[in-house]
C-alpha atoms as a PDB file:
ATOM      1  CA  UNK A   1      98.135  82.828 124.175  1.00  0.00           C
ATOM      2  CA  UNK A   2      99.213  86.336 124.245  1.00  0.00           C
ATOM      3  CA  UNK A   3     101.944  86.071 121.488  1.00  0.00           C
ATOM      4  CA  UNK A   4     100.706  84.633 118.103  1.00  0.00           C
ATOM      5  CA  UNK A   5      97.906  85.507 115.895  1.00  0.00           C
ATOM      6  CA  UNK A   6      95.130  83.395 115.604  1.00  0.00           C
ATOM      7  CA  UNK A   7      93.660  81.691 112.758  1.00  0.00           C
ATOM      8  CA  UNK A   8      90.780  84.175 112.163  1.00  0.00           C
ATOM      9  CA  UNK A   9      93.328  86.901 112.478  1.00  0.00           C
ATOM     10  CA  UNK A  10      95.537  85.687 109.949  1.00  0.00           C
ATOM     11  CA  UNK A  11      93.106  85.051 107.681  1.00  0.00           C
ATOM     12  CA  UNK A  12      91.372  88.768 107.418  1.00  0.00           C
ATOM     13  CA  UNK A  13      94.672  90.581 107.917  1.00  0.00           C
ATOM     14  CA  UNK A  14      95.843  89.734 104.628  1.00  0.00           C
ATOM     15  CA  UNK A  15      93.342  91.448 103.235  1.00  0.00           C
ATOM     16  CA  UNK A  16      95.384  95.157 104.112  1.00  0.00           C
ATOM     17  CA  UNK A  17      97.869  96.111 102.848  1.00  0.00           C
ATOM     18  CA  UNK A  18     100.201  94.688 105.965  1.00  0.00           C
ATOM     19  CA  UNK A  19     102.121  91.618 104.004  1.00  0.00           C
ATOM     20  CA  UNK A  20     100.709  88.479 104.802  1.00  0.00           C
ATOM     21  CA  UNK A  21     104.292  86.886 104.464  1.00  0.00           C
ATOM     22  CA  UNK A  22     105.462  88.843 107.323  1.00  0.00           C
ATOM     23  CA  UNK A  23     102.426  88.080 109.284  1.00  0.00           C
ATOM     24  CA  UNK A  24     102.990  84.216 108.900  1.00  0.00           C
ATOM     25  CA  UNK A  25     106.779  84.655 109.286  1.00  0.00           C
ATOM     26  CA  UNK A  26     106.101  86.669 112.635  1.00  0.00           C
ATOM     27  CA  UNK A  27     103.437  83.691 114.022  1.00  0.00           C
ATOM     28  CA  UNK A  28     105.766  80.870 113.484  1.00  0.00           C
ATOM     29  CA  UNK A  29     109.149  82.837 114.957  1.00  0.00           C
ATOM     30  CA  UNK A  30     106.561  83.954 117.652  1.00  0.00           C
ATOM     31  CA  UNK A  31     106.594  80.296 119.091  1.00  0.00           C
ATOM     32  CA  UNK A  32     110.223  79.856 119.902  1.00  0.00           C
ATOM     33  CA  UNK A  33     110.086  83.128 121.880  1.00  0.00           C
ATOM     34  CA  UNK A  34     107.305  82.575 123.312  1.00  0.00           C
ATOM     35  CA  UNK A  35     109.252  79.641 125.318  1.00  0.00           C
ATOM     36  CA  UNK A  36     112.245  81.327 126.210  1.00  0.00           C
ATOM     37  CA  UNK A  37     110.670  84.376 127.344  1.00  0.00           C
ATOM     38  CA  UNK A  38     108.635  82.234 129.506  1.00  0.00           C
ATOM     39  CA  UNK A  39     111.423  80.639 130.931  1.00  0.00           C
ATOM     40  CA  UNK A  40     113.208  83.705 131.749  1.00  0.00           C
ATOM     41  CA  UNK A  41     109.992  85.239 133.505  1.00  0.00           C
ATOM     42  CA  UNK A  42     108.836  81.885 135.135  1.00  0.00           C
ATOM     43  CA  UNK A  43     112.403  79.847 135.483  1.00  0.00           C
ATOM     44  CA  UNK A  44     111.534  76.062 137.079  1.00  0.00           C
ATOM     45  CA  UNK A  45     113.469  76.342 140.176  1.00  0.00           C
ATOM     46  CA  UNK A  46     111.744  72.644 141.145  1.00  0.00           C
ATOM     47  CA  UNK A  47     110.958  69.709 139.920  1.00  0.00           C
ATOM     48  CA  UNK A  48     107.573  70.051 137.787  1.00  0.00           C
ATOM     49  CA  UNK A  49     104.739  68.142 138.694  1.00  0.00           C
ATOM     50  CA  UNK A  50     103.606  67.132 135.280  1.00  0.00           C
ATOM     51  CA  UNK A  51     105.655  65.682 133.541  1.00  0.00           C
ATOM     52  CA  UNK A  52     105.567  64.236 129.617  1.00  0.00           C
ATOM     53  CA  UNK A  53     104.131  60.337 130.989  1.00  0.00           C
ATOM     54  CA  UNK A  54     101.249  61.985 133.182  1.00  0.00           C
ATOM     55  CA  UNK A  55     100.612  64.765 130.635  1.00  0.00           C
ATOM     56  CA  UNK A  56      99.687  62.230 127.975  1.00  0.00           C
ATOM     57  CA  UNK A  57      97.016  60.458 130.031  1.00  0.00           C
ATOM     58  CA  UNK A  58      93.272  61.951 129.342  1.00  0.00           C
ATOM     59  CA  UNK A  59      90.057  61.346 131.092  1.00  0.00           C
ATOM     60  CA  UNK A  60      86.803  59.303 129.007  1.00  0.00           C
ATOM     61  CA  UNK A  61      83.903  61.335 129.368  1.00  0.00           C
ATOM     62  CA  UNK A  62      80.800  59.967 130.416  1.00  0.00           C
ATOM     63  CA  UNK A  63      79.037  60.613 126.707  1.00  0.00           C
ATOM     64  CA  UNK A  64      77.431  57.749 124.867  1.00  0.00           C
ATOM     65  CA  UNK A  65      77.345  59.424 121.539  1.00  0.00           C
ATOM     66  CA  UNK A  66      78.497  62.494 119.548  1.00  0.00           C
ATOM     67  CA  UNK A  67      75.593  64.466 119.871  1.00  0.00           C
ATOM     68  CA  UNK A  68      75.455  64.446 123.777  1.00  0.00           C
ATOM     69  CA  UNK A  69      79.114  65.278 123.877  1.00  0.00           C
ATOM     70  CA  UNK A  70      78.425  68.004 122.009  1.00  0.00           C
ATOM     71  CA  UNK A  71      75.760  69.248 124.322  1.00  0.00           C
ATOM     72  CA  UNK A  72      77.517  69.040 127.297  1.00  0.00           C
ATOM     73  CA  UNK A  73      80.438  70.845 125.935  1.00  0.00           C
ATOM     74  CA  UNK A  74      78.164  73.673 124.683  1.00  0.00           C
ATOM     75  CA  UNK A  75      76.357  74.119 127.942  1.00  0.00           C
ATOM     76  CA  UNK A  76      79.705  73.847 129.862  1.00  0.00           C
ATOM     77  CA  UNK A  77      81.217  76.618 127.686  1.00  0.00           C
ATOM     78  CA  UNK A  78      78.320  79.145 128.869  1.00  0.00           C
ATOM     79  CA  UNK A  79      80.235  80.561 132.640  1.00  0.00           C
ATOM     80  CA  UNK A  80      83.869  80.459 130.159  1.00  0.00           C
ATOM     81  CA  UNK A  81      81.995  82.683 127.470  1.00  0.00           C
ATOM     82  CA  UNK A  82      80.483  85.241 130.334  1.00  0.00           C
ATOM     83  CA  UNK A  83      83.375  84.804 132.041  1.00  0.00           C
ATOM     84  CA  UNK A  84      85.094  86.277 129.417  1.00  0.00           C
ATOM     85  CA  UNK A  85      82.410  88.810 128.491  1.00  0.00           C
ATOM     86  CA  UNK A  86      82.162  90.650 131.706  1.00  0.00           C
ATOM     87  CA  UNK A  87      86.272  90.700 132.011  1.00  0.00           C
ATOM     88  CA  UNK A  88      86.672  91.666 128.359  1.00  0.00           C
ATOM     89  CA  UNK A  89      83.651  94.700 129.145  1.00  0.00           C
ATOM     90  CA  UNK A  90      85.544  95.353 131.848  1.00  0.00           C
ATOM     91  CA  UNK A  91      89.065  95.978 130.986  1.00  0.00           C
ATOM     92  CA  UNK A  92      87.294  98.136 128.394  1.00  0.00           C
ATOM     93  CA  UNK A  93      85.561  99.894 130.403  1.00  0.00           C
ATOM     94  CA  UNK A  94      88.337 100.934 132.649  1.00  0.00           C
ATOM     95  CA  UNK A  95      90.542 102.202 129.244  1.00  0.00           C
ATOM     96  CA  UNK A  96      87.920 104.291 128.331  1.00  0.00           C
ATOM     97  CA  UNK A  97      87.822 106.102 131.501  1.00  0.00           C
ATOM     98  CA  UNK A  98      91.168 106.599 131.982  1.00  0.00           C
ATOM     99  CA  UNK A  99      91.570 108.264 128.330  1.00  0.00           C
ATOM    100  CA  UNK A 100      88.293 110.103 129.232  1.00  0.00           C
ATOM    101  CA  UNK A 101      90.242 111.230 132.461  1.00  0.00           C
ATOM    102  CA  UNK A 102      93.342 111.898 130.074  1.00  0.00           C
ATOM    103  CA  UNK A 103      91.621 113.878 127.591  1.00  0.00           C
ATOM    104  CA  UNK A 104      89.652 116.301 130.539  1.00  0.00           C
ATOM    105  CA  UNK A 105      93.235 116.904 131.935  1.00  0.00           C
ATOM    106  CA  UNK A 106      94.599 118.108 128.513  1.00  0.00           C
ATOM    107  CA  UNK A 107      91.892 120.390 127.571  1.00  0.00           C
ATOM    108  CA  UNK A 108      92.562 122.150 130.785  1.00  0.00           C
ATOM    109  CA  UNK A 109      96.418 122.766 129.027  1.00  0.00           C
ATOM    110  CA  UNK A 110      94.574 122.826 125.429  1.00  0.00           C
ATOM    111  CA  UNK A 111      95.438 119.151 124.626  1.00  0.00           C
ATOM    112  CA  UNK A 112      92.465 117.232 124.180  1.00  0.00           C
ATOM    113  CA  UNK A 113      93.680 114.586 122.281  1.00  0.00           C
ATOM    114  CA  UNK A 114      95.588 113.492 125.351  1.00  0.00           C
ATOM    115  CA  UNK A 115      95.296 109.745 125.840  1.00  0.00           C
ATOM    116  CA  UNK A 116      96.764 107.166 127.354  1.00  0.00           C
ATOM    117  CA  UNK A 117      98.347 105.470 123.737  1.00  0.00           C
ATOM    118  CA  UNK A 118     100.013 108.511 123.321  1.00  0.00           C
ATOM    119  CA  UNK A 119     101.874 108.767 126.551  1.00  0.00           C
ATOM    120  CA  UNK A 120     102.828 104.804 126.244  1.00  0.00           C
ATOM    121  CA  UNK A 121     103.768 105.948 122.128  1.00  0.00           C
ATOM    122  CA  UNK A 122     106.615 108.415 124.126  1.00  0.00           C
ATOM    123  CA  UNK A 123     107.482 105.517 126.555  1.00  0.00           C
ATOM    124  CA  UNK A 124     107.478 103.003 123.450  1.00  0.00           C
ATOM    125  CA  UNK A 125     110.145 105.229 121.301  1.00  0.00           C
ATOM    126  CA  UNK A 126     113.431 104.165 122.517  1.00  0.00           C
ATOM    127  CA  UNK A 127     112.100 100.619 122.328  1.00  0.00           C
ATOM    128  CA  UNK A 128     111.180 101.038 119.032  1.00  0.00           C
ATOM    129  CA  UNK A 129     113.876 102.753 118.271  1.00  0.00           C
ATOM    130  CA  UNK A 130     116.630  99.661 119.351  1.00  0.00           C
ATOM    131  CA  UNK A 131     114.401  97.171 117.330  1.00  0.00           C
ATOM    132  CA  UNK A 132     116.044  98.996 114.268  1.00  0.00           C
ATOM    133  CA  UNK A 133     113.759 101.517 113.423  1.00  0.00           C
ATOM    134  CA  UNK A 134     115.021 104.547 112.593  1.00  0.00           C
ATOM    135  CA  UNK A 135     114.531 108.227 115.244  1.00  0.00           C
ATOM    136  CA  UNK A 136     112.582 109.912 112.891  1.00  0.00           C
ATOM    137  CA  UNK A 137     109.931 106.755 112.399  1.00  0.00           C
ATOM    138  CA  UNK A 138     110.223 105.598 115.797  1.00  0.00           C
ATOM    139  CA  UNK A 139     107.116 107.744 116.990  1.00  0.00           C
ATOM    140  CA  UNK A 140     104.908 106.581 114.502  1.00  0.00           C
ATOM    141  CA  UNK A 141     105.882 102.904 114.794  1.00  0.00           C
ATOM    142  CA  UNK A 142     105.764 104.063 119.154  1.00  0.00           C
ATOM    143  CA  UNK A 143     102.097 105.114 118.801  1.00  0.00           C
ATOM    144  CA  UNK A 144     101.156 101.876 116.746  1.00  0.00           C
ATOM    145  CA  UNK A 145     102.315  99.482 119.272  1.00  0.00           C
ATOM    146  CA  UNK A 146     100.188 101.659 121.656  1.00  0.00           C
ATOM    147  CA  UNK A 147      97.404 101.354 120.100  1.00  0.00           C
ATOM    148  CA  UNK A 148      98.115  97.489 119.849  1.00  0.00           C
ATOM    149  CA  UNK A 149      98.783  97.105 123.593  1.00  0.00           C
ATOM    150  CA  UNK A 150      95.236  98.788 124.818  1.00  0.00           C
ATOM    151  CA  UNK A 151      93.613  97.993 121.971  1.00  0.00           C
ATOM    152  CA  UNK A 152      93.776  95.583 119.461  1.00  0.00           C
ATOM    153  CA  UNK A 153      96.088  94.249 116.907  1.00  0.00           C
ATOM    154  CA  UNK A 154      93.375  95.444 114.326  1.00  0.00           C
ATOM    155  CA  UNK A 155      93.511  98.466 115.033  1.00  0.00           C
ATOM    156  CA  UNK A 156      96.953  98.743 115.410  1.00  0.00           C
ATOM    157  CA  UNK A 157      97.131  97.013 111.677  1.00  0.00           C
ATOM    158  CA  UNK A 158      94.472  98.900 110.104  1.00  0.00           C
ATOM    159  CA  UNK A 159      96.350 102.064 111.118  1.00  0.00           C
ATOM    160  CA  UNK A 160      99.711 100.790 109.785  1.00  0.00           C
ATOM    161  CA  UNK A 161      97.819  99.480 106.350  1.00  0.00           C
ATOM    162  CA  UNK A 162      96.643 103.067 105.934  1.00  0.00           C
ATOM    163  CA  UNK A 163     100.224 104.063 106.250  1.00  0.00           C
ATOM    164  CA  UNK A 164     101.316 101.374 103.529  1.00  0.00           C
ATOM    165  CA  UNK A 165      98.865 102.844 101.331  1.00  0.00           C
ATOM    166  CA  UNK A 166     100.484 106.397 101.675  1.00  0.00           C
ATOM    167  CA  UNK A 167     103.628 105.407 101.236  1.00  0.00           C
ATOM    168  CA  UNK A 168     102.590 103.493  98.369  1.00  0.00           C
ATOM    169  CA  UNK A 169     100.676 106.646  96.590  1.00  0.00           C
ATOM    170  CA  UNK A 170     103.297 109.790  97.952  1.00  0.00           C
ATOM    171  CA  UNK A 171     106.381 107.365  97.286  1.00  0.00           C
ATOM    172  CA  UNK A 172     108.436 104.811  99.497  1.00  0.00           C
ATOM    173  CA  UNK A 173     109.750 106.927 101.902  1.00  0.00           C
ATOM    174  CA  UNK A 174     107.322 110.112 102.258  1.00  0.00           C
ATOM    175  CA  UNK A 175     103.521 109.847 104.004  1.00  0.00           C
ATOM    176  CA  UNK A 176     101.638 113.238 103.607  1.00  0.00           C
ATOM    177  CA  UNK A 177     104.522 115.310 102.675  1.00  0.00           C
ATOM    178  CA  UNK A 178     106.949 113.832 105.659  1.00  0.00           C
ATOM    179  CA  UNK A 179     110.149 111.160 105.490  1.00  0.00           C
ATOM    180  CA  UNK A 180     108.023 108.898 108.081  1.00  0.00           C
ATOM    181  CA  UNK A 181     107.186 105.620 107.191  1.00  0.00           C
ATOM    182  CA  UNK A 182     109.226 103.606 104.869  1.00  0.00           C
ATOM    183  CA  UNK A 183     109.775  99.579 104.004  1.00  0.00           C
ATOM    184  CA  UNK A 184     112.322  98.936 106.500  1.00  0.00           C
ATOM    185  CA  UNK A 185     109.742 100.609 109.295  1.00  0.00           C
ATOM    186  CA  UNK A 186     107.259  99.245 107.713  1.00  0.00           C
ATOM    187  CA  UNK A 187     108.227  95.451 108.256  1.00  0.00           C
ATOM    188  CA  UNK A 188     109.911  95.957 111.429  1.00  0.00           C
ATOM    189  CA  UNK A 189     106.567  97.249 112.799  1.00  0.00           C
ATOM    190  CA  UNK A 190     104.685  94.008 111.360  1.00  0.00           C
ATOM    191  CA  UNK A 191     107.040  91.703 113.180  1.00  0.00           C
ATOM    192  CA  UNK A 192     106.450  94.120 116.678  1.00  0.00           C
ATOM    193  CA  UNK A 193     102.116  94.275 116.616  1.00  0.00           C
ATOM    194  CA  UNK A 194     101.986  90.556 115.036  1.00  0.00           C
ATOM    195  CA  UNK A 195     100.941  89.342 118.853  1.00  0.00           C
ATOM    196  CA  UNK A 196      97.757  89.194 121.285  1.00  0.00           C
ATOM    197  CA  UNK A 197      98.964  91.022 124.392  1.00  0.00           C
ATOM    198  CA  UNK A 198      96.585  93.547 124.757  1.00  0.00           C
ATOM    199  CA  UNK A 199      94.367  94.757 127.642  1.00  0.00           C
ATOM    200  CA  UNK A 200      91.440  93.350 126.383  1.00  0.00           C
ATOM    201  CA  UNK A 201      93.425  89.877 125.438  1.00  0.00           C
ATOM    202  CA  UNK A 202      93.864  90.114 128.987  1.00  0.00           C
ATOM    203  CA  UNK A 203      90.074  89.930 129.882  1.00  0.00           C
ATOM    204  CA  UNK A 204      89.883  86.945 127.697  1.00  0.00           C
ATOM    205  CA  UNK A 205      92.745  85.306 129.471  1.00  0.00           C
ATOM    206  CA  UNK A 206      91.894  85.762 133.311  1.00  0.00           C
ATOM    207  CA  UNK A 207      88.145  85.051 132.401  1.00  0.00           C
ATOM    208  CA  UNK A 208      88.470  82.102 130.620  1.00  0.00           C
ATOM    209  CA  UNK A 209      91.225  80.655 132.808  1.00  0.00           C
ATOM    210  CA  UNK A 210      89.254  81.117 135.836  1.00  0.00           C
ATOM    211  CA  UNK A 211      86.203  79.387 134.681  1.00  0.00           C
ATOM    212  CA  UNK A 212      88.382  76.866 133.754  1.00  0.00           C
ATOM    213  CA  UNK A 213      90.217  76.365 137.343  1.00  0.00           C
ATOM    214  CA  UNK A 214      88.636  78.655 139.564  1.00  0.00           C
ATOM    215  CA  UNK A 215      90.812  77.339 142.551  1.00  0.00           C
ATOM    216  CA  UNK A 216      93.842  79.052 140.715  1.00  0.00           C
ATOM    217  CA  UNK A 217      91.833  82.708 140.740  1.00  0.00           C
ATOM    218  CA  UNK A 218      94.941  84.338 142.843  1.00  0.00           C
ATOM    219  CA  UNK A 219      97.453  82.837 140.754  1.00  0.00           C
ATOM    220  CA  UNK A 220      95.828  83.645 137.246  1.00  0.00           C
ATOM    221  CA  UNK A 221      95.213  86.895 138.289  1.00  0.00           C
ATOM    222  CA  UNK A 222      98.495  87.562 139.873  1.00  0.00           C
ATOM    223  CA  UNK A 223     100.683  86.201 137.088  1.00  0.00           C
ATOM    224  CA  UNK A 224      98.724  88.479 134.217  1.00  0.00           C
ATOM    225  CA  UNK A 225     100.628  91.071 133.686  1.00  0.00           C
ATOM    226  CA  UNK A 226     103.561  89.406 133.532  1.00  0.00           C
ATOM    227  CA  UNK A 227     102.274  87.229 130.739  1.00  0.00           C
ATOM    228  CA  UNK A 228     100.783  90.253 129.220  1.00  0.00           C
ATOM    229  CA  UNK A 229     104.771  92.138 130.007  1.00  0.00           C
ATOM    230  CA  UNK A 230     106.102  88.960 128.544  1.00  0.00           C
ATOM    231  CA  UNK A 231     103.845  88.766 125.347  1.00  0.00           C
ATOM    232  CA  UNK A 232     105.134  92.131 124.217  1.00  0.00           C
ATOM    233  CA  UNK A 233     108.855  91.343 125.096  1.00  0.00           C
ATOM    234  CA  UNK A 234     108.517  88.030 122.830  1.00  0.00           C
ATOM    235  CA  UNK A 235     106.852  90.027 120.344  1.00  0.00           C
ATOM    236  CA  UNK A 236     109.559  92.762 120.071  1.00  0.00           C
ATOM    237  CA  UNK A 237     112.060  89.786 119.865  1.00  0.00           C
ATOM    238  CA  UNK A 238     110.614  89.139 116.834  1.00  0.00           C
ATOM    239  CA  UNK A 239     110.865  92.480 115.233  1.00  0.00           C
ATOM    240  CA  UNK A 240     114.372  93.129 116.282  1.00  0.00           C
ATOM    241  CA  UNK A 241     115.087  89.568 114.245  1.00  0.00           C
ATOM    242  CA  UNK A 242     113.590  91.277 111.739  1.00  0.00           C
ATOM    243  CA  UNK A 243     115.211  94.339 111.747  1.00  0.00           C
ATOM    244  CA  UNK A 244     118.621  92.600 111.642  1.00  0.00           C
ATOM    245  CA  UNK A 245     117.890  90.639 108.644  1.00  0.00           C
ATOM    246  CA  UNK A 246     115.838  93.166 107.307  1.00  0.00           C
ATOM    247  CA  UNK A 247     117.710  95.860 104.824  1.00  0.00           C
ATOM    248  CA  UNK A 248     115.897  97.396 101.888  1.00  0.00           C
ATOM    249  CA  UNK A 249     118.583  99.547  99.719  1.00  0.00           C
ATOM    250  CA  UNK A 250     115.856 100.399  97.756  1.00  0.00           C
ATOM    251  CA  UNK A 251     116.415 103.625  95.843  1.00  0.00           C
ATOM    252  CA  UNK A 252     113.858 106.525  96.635  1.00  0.00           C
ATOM    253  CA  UNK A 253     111.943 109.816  94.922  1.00  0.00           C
ATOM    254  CA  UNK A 254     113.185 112.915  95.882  1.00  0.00           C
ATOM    255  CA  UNK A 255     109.621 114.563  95.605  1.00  0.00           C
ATOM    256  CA  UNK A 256     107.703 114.297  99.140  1.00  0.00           C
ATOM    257  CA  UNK A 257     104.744 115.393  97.303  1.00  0.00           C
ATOM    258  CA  UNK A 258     103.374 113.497  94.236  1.00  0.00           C
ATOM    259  CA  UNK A 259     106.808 111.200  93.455  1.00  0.00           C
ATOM    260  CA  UNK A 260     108.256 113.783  90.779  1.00  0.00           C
ATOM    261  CA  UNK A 261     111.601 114.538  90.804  1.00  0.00           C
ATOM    262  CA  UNK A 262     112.705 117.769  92.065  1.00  0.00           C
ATOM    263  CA  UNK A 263     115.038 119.544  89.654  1.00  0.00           C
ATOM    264  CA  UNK A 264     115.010 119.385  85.805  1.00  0.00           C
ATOM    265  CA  UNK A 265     117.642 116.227  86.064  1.00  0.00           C
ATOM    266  CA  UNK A 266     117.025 112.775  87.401  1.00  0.00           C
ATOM    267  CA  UNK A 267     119.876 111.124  88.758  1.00  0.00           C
ATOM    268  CA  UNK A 268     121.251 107.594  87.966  1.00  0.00           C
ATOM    269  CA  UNK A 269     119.679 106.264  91.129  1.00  0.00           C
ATOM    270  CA  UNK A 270     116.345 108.099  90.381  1.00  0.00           C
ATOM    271  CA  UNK A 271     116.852 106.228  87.039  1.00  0.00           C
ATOM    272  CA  UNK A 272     116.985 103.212  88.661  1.00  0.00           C
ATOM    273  CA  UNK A 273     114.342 103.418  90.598  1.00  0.00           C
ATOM    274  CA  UNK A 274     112.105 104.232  87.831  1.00  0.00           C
ATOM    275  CA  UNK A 275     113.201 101.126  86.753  1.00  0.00           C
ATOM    276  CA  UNK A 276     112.060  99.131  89.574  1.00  0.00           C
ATOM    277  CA  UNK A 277     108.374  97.408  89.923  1.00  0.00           C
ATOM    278  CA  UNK A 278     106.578  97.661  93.138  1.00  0.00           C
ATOM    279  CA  UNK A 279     107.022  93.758  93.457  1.00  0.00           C
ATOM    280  CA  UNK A 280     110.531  94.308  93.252  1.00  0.00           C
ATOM    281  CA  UNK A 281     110.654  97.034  95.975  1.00  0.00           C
ATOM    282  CA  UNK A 282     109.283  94.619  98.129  1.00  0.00           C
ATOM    283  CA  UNK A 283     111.389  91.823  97.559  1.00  0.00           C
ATOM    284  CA  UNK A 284     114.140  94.160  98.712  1.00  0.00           C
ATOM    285  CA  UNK A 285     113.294  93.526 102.592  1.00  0.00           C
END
């Protein structure tokens, strides 16, 4: 649950300027991580209980037709959506005070945009940083996996699409004057947000599972953040695949400014990249 997209995601992410290739690459390569990270956090020391011949066997419900099944399961889904509510407000809640905390601790030092995304983005860096991207990106692609993990992957996305679109107007390597985001950044950062393990994913987990099996409170609870650690260690699994395979040798404009070349002479790789579509830029990773 805390490592692909779902289906509602999938479908309106597409519609930024994130590739939707990527996005559907990432879900599917998300799956086979997903099980051996789990088996590295959780290893079965015993002998499972369920097994694949008592897995397979379900219980009849007691409905006589479609439309009383169909009541029942919408009046037993009212505790798992409040459930999920209240944790969801909650986790919320609690991220908002801490940044508010944050924020009145760096205006005292004249750093009010203090927050807690920020000093995860510094933590993030050297992760970032051995999934392939390069030093001088590895803030910027930092700060959006911090505002994935205590956020939302939208947000995280919507911030990255607004970088695409820079890049795209300013040239393929420059954003507002600066060598910051580029393709191979660019992807490798798709691959590392395209997951649920967020604080407020983890509302929805521990709300809905306890509604679910409320015997199994302790254990949900206890076990969270380490599904929530192991979400985002299955997701940067993904992006360091990514960065291996990934390696645009896409030419680039000298100009950080408005893409014209600096000089009164374009060189035979500015040529060339004059040459190239923005189809075929993209193809390169």
């Amino acid at each position: 649950l805390h490592l692909t997209l779902a289906t509602l995601q999938l479908a309106l992410l597409p519609k930024s300027q994130v590739s939707p290739s990527h996005l559907l690459t990432a879900s599917v390569m998300s799956a086979p991580a997903s099980l051996a990270v789990a088996k590295l956090f959780w290893p079965e020391t015993e002998t499972p209980k369920i097994t694949l011949k008592n897995a397979m066997k379900m219980e009849t419900g007691d409905s006589r037709n479609l439309l009383e099944a169909a009541t029942q399961g919408a009046s037993s889904s009212i505790s798992l959506v409040a459930n999920i509510a209240v944790n969801l407000i909650a986790f919320l809640a609690l991220l908002s005070f801490v940044n508010a905390a944050l924020s009145w601790l760096g205006n005292m030092f004249d750093y009010p945009q203090l927050s807690f995304e920020i000093i995860c983005s510094y933590v993030f860096m050297p992760l970032s940083f051995m999934m392939g991207v390069e030093w001088q990106d590895s803030f910027m692609v930092a700060k959006l996996i911090g505002y994935k993990t205590f956020f939302n992957e939208f947000v995280a996305y919507e911030h990255l699409s607004k970088l695409i679109s820079l890049r795209k107007e300013a040239g393929p390597q420059f954003v507002n004057g600066k060598r910051k985001a580029w393709i191979r950044s660019e992807t490798i950062a798709t691959y590392a947000l395209c997951g649920f393990a967020n604080i407020g994913s983890l509302g929805i987990v521990i709300g809905g599972l306890t509604s679910m099996a409320p015997s199994r409170k302790r254990d949900i609870t206890s076990g969270s953040v380490r599904a929530l650690i192991a979400g985002t260690v299955a997701c940067f699994m993904t992006a360091c695949i990514a960065g291996t395979t990934c390696h645009p040798l896409c030419p680039v404009f000298q100009s950080p400014q408005n893409g014209s070349f600096q000089g009164g002479r374009a060189s035979n790789l500015q040529m060339q990249h004059m040459l190239l579509s923005e189809a075929e830029r993209q193809s390169c990773c």
